[in-house]
N, C-alpha and C. Protein backbone atom coordinates (compact mmCIF):
# COMPACT_ATOMS: atom_id res chain seq x y z
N UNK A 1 109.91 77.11 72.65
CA UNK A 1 109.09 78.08 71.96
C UNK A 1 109.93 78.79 70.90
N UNK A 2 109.09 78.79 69.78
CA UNK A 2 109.86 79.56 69.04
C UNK A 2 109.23 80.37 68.06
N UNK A 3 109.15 81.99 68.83
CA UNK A 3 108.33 82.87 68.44
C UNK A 3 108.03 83.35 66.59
N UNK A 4 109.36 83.13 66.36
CA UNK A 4 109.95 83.60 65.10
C UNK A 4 109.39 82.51 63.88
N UNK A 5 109.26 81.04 64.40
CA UNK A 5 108.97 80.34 63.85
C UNK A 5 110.68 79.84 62.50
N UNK A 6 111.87 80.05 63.12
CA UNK A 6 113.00 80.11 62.40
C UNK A 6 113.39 78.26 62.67
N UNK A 7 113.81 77.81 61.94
CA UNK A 7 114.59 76.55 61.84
C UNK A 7 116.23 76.36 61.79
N UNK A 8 116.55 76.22 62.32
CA UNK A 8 118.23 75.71 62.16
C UNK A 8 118.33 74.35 62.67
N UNK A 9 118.55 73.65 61.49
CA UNK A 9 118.67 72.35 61.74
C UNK A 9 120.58 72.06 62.30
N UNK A 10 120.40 70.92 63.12
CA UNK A 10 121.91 70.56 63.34
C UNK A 10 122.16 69.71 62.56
N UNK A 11 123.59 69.08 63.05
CA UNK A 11 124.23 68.22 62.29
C UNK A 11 123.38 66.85 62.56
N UNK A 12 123.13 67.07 63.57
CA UNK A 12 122.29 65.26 63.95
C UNK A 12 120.99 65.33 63.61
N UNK A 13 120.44 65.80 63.31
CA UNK A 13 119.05 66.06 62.63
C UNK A 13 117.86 66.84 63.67
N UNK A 14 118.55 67.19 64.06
CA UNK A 14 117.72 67.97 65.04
C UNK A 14 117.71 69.28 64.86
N UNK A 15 116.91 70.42 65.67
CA UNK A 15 117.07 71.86 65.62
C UNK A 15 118.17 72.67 66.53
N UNK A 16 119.05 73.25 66.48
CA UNK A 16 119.41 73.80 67.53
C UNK A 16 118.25 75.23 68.47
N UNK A 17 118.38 74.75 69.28
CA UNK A 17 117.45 75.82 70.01
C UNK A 17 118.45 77.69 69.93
N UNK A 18 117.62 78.26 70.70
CA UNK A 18 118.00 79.50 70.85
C UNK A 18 119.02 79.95 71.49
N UNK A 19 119.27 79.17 72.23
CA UNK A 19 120.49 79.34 73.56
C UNK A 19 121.76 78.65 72.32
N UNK A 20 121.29 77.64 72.15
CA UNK A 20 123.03 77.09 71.08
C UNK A 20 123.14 77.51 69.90
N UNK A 21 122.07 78.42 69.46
CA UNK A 21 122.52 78.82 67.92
C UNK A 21 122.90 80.45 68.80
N UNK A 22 123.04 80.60 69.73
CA UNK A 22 123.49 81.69 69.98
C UNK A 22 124.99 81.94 69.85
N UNK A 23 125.40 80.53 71.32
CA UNK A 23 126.63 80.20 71.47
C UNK A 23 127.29 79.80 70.19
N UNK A 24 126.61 78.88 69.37
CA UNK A 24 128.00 78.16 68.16
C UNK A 24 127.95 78.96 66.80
N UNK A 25 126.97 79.81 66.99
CA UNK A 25 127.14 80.91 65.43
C UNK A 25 127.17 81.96 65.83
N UNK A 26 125.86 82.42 66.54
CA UNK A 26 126.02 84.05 66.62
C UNK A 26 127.20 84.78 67.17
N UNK A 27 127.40 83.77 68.34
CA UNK A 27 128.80 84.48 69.16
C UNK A 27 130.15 84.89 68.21
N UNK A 28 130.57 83.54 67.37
CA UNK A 28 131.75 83.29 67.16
C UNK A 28 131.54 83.85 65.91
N UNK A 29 130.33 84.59 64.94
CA UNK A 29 129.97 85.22 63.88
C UNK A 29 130.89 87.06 64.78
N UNK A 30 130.02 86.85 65.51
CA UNK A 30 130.00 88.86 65.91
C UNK A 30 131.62 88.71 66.37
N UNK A 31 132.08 87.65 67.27
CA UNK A 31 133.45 87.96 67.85
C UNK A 31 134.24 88.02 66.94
N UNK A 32 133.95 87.58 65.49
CA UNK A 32 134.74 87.68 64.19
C UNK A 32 135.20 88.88 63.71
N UNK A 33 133.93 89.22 63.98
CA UNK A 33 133.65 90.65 63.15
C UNK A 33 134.03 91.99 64.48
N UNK A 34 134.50 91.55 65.42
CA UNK A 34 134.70 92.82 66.47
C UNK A 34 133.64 92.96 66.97
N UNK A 35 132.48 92.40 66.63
CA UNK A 35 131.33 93.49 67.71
C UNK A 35 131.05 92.98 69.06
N UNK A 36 130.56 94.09 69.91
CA UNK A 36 130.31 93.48 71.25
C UNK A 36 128.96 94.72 71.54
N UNK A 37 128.45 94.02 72.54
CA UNK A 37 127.33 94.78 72.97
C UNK A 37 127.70 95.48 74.10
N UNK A 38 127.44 96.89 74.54
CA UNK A 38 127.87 97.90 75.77
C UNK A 38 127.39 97.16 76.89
N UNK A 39 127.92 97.36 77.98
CA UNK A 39 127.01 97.17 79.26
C UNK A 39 125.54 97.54 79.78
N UNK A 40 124.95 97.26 80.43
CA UNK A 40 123.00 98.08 80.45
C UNK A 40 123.30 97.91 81.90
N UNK A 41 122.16 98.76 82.38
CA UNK A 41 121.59 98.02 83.34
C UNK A 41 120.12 97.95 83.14
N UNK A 42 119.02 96.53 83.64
CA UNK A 42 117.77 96.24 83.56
C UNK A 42 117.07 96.95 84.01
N UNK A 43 115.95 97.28 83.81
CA UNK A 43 114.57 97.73 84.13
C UNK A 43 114.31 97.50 85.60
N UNK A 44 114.78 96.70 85.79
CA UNK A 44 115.10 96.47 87.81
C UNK A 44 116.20 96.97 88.21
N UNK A 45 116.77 97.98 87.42
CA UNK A 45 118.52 98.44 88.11
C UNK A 45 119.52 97.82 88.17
N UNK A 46 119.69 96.32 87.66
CA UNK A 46 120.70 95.73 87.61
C UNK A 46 121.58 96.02 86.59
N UNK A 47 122.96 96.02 87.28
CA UNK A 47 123.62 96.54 86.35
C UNK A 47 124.48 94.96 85.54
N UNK A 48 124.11 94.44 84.01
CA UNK A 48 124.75 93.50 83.20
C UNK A 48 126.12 93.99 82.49
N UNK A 49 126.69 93.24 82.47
CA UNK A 49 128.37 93.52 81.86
C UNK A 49 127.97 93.29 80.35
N UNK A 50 129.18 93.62 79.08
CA UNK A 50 129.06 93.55 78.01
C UNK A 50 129.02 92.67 77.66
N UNK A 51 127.91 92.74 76.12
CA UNK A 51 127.32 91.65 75.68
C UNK A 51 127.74 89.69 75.46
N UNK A 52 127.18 89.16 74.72
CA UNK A 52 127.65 87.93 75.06
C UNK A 52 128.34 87.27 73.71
N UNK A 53 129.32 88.26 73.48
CA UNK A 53 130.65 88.01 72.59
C UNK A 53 131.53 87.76 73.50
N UNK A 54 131.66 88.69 74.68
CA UNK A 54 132.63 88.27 75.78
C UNK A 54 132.50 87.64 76.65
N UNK A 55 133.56 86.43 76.74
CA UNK A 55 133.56 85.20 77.07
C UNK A 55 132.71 84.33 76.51
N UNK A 56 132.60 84.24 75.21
CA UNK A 56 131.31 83.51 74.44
C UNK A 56 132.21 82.28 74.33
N UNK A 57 131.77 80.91 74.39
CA UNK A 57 132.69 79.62 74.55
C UNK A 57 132.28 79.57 72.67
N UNK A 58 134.01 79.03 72.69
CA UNK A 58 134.13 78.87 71.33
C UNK A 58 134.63 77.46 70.97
């Protein structure tokens, strides 16, 4: 699904989905640049660690 209706094509002619244009640009874009997202916890009380710059596979 893709709400946004956004395209990123890969190298093999395909799209990268949401989960891998996360990991192979967005991550290694923001970890460039220093940013990271704070810790939360969810709407169910769970408490999540900081965002997903850290430990983002590069």
């Amino acid at each position: 699904m893709n709400p946004l209706a956004l395209i990123f094509p890969n190298p093999s002619g395909g799209l990268f989905g949401e989960q891998n244009l996360r990991n192979r640009v967005r991550a290694p874009a923001a970890k460039e640049l220093g940013w990271a997202m704070d810790g939360y916890v969810t709407a169910l009380g769970k408490k999540r660690a900081s965002g997903w710059v850290v430990g983002a596979r590069g």
